[in-house]
C-alpha atoms as a PDB file:
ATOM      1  CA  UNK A   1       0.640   7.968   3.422  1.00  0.00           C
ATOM      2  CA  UNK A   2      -2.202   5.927   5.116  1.00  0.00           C
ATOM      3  CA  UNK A   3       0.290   3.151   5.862  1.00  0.00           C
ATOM      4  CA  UNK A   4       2.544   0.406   3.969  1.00  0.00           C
ATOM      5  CA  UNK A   5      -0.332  -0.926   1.397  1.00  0.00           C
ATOM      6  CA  UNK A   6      -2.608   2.422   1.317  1.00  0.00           C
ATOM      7  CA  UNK A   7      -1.350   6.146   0.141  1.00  0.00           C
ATOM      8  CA  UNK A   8      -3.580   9.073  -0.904  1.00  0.00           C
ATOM      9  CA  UNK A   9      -3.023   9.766  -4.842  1.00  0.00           C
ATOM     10  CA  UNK A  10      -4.233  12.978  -6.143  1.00  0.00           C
ATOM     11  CA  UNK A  11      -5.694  11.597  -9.926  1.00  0.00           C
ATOM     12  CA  UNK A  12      -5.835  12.991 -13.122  1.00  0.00           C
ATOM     13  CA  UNK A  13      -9.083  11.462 -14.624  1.00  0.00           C
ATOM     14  CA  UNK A  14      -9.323  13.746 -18.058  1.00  0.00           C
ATOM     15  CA  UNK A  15      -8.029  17.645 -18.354  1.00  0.00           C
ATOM     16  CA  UNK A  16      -9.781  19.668 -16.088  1.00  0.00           C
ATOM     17  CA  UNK A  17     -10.572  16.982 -13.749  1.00  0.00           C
ATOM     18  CA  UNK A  18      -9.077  15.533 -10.949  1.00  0.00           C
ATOM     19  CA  UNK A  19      -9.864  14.133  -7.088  1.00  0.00           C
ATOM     20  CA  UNK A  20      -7.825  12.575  -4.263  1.00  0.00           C
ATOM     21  CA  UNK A  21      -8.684   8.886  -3.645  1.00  0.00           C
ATOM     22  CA  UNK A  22      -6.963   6.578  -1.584  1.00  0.00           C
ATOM     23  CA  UNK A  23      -5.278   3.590  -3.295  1.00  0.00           C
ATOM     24  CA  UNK A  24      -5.028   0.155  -1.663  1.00  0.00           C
ATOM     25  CA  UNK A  25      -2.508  -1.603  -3.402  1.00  0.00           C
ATOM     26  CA  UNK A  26      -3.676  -4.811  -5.034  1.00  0.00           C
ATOM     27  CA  UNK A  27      -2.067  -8.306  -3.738  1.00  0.00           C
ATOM     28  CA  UNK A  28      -0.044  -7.133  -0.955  1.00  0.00           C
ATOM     29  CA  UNK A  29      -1.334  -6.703   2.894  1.00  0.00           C
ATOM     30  CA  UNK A  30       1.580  -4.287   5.510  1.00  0.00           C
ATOM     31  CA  UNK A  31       1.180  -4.352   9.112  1.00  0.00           C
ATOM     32  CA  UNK A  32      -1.097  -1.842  10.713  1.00  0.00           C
ATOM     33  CA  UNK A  33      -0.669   1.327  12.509  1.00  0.00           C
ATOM     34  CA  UNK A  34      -3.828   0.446  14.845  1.00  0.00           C
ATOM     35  CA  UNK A  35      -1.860  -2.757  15.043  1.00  0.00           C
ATOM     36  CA  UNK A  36      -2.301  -5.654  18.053  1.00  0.00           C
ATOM     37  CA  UNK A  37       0.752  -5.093  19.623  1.00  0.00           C
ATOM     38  CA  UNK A  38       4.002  -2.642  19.949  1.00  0.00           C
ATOM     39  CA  UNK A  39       6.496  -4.447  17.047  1.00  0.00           C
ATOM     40  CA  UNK A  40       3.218  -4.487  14.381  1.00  0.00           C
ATOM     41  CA  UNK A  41       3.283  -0.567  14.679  1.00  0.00           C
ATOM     42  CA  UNK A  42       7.357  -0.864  14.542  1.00  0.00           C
ATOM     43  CA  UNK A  43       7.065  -2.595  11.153  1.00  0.00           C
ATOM     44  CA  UNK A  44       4.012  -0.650  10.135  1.00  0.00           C
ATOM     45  CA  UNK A  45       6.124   2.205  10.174  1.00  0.00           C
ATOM     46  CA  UNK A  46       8.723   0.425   8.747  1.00  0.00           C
ATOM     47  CA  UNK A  47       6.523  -0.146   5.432  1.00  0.00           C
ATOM     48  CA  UNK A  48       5.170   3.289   5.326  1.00  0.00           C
ATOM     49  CA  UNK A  49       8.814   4.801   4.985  1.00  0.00           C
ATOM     50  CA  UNK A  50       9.148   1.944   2.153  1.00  0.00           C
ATOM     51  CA  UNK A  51       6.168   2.884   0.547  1.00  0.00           C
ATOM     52  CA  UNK A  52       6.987   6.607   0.898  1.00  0.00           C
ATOM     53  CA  UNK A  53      10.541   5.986  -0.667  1.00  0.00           C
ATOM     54  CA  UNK A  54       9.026   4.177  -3.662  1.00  0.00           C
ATOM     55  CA  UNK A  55       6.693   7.002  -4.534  1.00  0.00           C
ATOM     56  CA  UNK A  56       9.016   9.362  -4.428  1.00  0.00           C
ATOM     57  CA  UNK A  57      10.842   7.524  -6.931  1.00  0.00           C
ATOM     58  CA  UNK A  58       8.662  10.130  -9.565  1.00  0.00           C
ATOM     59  CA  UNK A  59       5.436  10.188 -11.063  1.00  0.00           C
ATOM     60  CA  UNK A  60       3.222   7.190  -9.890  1.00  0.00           C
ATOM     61  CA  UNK A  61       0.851   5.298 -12.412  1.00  0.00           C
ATOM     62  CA  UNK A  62      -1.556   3.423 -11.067  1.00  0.00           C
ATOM     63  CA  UNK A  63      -3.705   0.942 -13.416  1.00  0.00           C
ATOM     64  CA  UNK A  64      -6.021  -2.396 -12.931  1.00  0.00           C
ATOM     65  CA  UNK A  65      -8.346  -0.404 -11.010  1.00  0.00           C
ATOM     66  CA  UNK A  66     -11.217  -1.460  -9.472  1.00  0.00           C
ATOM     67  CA  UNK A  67     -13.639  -0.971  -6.433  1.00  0.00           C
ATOM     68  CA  UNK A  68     -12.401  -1.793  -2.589  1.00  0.00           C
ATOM     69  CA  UNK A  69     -14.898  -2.823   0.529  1.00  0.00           C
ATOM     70  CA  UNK A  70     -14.258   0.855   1.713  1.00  0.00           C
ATOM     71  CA  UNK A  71     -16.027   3.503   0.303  1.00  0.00           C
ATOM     72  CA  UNK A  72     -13.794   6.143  -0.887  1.00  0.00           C
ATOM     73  CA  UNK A  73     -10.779   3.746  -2.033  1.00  0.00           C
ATOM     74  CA  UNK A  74     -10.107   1.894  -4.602  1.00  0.00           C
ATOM     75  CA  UNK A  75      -7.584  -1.491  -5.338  1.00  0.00           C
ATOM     76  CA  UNK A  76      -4.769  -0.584  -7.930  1.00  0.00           C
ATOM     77  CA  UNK A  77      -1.284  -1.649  -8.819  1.00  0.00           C
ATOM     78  CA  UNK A  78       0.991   0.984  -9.157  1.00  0.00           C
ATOM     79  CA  UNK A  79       4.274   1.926 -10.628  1.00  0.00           C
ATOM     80  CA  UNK A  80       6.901   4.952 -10.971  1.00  0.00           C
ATOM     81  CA  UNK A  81       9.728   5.344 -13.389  1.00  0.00           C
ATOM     82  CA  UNK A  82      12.037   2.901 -11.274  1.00  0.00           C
ATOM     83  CA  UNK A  83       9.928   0.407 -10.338  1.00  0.00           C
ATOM     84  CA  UNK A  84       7.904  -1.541 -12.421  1.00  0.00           C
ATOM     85  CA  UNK A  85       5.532  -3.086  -9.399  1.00  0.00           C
ATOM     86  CA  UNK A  86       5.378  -0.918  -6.408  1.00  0.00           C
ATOM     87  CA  UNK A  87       3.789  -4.437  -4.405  1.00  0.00           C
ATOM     88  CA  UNK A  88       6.097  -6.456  -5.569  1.00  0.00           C
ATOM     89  CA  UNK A  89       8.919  -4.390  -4.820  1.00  0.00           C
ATOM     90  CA  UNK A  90       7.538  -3.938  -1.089  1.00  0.00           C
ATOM     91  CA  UNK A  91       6.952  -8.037  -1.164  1.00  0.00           C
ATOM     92  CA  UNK A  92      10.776  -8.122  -2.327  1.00  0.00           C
ATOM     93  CA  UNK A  93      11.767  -5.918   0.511  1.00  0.00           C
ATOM     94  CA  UNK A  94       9.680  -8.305   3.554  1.00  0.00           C
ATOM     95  CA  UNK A  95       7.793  -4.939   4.013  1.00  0.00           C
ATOM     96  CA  UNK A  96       4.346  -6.230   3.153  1.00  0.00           C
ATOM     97  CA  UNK A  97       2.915 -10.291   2.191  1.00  0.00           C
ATOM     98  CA  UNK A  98       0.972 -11.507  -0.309  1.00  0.00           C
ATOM     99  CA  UNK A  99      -2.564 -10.962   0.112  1.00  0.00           C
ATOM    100  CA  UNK A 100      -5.855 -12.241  -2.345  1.00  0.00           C
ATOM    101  CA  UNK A 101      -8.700 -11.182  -0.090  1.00  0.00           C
ATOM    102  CA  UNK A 102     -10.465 -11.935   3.210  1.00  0.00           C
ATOM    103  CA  UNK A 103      -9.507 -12.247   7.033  1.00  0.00           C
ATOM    104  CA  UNK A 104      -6.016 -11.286   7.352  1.00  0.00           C
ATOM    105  CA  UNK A 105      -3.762 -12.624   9.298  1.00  0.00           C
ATOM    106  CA  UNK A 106      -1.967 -11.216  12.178  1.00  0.00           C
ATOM    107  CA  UNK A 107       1.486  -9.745  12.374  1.00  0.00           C
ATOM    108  CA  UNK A 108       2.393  -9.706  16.064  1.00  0.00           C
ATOM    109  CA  UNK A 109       2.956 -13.464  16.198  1.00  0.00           C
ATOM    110  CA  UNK A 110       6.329 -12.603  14.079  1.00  0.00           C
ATOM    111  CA  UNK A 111       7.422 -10.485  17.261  1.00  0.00           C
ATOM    112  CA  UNK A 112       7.445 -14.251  19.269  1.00  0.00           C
ATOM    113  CA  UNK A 113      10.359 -15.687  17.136  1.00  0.00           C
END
């Protein structure tokens, strides 16, 4: 586990062949682990347990695949046997927020309430 929106995925391209790629998950940004202050790494820890619980829900599919910014990762959705959107179940859950691309925003200012 990377953190809330990222895991490592060992993939089965074609028999024979596989590799380990990171998967960002696609629509969804989770607070940070190299976050701004003390309660973003509380929740990014928070979402990484969520995320981890998901996946272990059995084998993970992930589909809609395509290239990230980062070299070695790509942006997928994924699913298990449970749960048909792994994002949307972590949006469901106020572990991660909807997210379509550039500047993110920040997640300490929810620490102020």
């Amino acid at each position: 586990m990377v953190d809330g929106d990222t895991f490592e995925a060992r993939v089965h391209l074609w028999p024979g062949l596989e590799m380990t790629t990171r998967v960002r998950l696609r629509g969804i940004d989770a607070p940070e682990m190299k976050g701004a202050c003390a309660e973003e790494f509380r929740m990014a820890e928070a979402s990484g347990e969520a995320l981890r619980a998901l996946l272990a829900d059995g084998d993970v599919a992930i589909f809609n695949i395509g290239p990230d910014k980062y070299n070695g990762r790509v942006v997928a959705d994924a699913a298990t046997r449970r749960t048909p959107s792994v994002s949307a179940a972590l949006l469901a859950s106020g572990h991660a927020r909807r997210y379509q691309g550039g500047k993110r925003g920040g997640w300490c200012w929810l620490s102020a309430r």
